[in-house]
Protein backbone atom coordinates (compact mmCIF):
# COMPACT_ATOMS: atom_id res chain seq x y z
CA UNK A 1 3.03 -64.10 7.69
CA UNK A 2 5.05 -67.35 6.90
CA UNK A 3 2.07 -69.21 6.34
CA UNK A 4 -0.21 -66.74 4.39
CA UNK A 5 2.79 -66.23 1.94
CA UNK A 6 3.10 -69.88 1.29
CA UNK A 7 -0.91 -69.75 0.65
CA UNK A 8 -0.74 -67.49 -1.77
CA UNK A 9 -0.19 -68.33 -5.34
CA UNK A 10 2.93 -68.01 -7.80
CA UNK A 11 0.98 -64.80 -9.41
CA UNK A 12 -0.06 -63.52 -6.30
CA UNK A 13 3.11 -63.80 -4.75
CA UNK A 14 4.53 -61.69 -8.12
CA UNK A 15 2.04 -59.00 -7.51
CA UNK A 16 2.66 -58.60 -3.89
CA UNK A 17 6.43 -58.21 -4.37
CA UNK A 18 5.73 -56.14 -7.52
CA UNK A 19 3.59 -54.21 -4.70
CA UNK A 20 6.33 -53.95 -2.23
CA UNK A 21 8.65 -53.15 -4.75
CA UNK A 22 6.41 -50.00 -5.89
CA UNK A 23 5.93 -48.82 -2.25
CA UNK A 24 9.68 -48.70 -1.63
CA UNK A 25 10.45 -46.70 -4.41
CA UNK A 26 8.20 -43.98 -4.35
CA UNK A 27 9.34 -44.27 -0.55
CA UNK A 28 12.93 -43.76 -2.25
CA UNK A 29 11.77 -40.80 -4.51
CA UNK A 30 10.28 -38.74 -1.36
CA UNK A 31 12.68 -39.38 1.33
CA UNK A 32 15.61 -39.42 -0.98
CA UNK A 33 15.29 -38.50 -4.25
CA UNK A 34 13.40 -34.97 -3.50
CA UNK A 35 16.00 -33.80 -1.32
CA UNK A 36 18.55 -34.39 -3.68
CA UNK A 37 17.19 -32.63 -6.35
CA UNK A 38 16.02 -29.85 -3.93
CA UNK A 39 19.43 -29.61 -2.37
CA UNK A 40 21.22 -29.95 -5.72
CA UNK A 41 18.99 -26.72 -6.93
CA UNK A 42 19.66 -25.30 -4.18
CA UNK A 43 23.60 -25.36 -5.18
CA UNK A 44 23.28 -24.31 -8.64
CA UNK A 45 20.96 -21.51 -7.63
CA UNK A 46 24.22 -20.34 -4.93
CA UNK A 47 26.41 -20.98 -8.04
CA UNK A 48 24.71 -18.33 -9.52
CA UNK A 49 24.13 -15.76 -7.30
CA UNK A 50 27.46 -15.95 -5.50
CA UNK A 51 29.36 -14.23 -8.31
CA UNK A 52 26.51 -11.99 -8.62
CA UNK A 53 27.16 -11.07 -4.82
CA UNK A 54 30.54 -10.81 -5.05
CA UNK A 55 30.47 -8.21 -7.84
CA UNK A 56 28.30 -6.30 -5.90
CA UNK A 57 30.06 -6.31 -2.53
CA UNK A 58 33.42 -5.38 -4.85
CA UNK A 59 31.07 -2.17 -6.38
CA UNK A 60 30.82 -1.33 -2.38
CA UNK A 61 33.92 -2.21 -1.52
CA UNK A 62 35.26 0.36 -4.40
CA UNK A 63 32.50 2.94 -3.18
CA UNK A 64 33.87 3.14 0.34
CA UNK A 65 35.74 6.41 0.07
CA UNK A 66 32.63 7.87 -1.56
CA UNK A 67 30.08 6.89 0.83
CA UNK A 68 31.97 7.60 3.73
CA UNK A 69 32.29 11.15 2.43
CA UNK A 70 28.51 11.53 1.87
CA UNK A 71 27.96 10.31 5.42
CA UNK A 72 29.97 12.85 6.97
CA UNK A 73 28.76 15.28 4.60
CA UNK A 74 25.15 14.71 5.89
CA UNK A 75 26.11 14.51 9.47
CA UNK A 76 27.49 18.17 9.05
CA UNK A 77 24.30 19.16 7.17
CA UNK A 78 22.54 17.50 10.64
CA UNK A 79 25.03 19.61 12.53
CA UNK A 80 23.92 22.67 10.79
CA UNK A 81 20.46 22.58 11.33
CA UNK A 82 20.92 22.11 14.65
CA UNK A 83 20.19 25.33 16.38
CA UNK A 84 17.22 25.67 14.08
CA UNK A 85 15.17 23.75 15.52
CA UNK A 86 12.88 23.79 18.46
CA UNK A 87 13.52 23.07 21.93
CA UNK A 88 11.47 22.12 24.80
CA UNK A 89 10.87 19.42 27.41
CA UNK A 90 7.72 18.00 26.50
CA UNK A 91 5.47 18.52 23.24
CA UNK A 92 3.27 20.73 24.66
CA UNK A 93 6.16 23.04 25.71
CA UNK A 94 7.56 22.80 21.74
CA UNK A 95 3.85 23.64 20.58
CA UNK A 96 3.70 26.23 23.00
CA UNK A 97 7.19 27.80 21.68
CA UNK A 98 6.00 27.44 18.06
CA UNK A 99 2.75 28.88 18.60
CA UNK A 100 4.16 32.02 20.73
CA UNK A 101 7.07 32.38 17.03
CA UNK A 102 4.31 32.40 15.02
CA UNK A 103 1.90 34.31 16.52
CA UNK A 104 4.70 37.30 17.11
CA UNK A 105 5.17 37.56 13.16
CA UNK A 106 1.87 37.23 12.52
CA UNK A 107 1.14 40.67 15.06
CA UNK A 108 4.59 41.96 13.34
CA UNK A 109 2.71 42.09 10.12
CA UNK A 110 -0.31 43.45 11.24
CA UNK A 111 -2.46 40.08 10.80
CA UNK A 112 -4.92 38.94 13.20
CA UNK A 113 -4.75 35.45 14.15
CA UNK A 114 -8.05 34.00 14.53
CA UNK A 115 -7.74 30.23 16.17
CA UNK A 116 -4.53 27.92 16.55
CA UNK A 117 -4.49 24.12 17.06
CA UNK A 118 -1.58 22.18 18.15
CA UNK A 119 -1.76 18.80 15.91
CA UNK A 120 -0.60 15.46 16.63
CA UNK A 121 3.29 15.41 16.57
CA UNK A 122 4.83 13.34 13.45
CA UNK A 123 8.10 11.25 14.49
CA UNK A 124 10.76 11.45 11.60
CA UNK A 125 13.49 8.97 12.32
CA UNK A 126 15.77 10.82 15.27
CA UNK A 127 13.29 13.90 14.84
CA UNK A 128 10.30 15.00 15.48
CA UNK A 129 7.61 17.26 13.15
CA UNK A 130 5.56 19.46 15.61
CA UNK A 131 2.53 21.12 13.53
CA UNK A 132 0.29 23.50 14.23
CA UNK A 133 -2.61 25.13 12.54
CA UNK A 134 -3.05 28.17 12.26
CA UNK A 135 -6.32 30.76 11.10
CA UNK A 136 -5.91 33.97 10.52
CA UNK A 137 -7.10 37.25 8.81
CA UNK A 138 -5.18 40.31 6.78
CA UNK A 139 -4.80 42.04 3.25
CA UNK A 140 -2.95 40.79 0.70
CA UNK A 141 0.54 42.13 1.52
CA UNK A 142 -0.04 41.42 5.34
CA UNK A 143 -0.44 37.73 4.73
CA UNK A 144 2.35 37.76 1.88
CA UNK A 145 5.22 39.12 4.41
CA UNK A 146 3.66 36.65 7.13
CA UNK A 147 4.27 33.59 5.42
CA UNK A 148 7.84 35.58 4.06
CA UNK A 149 8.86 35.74 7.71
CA UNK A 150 7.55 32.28 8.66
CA UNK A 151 10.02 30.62 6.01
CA UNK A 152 12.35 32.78 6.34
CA UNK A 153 12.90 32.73 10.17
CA UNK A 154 15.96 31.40 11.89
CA UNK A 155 13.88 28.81 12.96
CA UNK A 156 13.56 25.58 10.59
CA UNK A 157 9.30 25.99 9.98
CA UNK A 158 7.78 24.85 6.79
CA UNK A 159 3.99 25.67 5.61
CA UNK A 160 2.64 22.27 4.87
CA UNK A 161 -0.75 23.29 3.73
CA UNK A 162 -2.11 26.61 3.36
CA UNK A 163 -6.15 27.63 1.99
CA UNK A 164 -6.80 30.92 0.98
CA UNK A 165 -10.66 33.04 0.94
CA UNK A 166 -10.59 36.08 -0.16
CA UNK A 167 -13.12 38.74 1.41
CA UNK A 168 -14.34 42.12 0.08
CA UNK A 169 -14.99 44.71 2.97
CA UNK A 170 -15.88 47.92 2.01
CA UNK A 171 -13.42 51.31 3.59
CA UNK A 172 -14.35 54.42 5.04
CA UNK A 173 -12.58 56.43 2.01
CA UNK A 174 -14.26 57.10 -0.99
CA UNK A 175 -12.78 56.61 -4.52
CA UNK A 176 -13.38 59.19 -7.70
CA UNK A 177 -16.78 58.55 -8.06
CA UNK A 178 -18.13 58.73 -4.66
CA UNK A 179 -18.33 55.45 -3.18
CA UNK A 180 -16.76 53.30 -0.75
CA UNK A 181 -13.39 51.57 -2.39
CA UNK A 182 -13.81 48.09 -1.76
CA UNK A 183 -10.52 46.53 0.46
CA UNK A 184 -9.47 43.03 -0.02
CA UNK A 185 -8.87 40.99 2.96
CA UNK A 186 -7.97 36.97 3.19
CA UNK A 187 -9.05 34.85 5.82
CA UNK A 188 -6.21 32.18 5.83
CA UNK A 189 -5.64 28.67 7.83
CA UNK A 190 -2.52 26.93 7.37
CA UNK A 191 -0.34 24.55 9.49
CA UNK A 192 3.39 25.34 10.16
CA UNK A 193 5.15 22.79 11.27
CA UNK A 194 8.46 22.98 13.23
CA UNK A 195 11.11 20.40 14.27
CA UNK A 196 12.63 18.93 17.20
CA UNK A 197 15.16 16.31 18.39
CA UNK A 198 13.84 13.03 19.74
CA UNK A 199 10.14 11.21 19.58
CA UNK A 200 7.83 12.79 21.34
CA UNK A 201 4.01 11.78 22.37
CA UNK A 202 1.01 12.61 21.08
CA UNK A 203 -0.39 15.87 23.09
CA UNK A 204 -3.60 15.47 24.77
CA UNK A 205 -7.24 16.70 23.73
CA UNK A 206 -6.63 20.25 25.76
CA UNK A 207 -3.54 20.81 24.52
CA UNK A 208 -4.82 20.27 20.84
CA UNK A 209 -7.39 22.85 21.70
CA UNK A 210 -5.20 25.65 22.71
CA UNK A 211 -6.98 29.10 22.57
CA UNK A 212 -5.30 31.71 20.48
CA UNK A 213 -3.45 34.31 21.54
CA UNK A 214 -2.62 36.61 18.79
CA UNK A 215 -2.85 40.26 18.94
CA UNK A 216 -5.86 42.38 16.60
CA UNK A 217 -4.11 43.46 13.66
């Protein structure tokens, strides 16, 4: 290296130091200089959001008494619901209790049910949502009290979906003029769903295709 530099001219020897003296500082500006100015936005960013921070965790801090009090609040709503909803070992034994609740209004109204389906139970955080569909046929005022009783129960159930066809069957008695008095029945299929502690597994194909046992109406 001694040699070739003492070959090399008075301008070349400018340019290769002018080189040198290039490659170390845009060596400085990566290794050095960009972390400084990274770290030192880094900093003023903090600066910023520290006070920001602070406010907020002094909003919370303020808050405590309040959100304590909604916490136990909702624990004794939790506590209240409690015995509402449905108990069983397994899902299929939940379903099972669901399905025998609903169909026992539905014969108390005078509704036939049709089919019922257990679904695929729905975990909720700590609970459980264990639907099943229901279809089932009645008059007007039948079907009116059976979804009355179904939200109305001491049991937490909820109707989720519900689709309504109306059919025209004509009676035995006879109206003013002579002829059969056309009666108005519905032919109804909606899922109730009901609630239980804990997650719980999906139920298999032959519990999903549960026969019905509801009674004629």
């Amino acid at each position: 290296m001694k040699r070739i530099w003492q070959r090399l001219s008075k301008r070349e020897k400018g340019l290769v130091v002018a080189t040198l003296g290039i490659i170390v500082l845009l060596l400085g500006r990566y290794f050095v200089l960009a972390p400084l100015l990274e770290r030192r936005e880094w900093v003023k960013s903090q600066l910023e959001i520290q006070p920001q921070l602070l406010e907020k965790n002094l909003r919370y801090v303020g808050q405590r008494t309040e959100i304590m009090a909604g916490l136990e609040k909702a624990r004794a709503e939790l506590k209240a619901i409690e015995p509402s909803l449905l108990t069983g070992d397994t899902p299929s034994v939940i379903a099972s209790e669901l399905q025998q609740t609903v169909q026992g209004l539905a014969a108390k109204e005078g509704t036939q049910v049709i089919t019922t389906r257990v679904l695929n139970p729905e975990a909720m955080g700590s609970f459980t949502r264990i639907p099943i569909q229901l279809e089932i046929s009645g008059q007007i005022d039948q079907v009116a009290n059976l979804i009355k009783g179904i939200e109305s129960i001491d049991r937490l159930l909820v109707i989720s979906e519900l689709n309504v066809r109306s059919l025209f069957t004509p009676v035995a008695a006879r109206g003013a003029a002579g002829t059969p008095s056309p009666q108005q029945n519905l032919r109804v299929s909606l899922i109730v769903s009901g609630f239980a502690r804990g997650q719980a597994p999906a139920p298999s194909k032959e519990e999903r295709q549960a026969p019905a046992r509801g009674a004629p109406g």
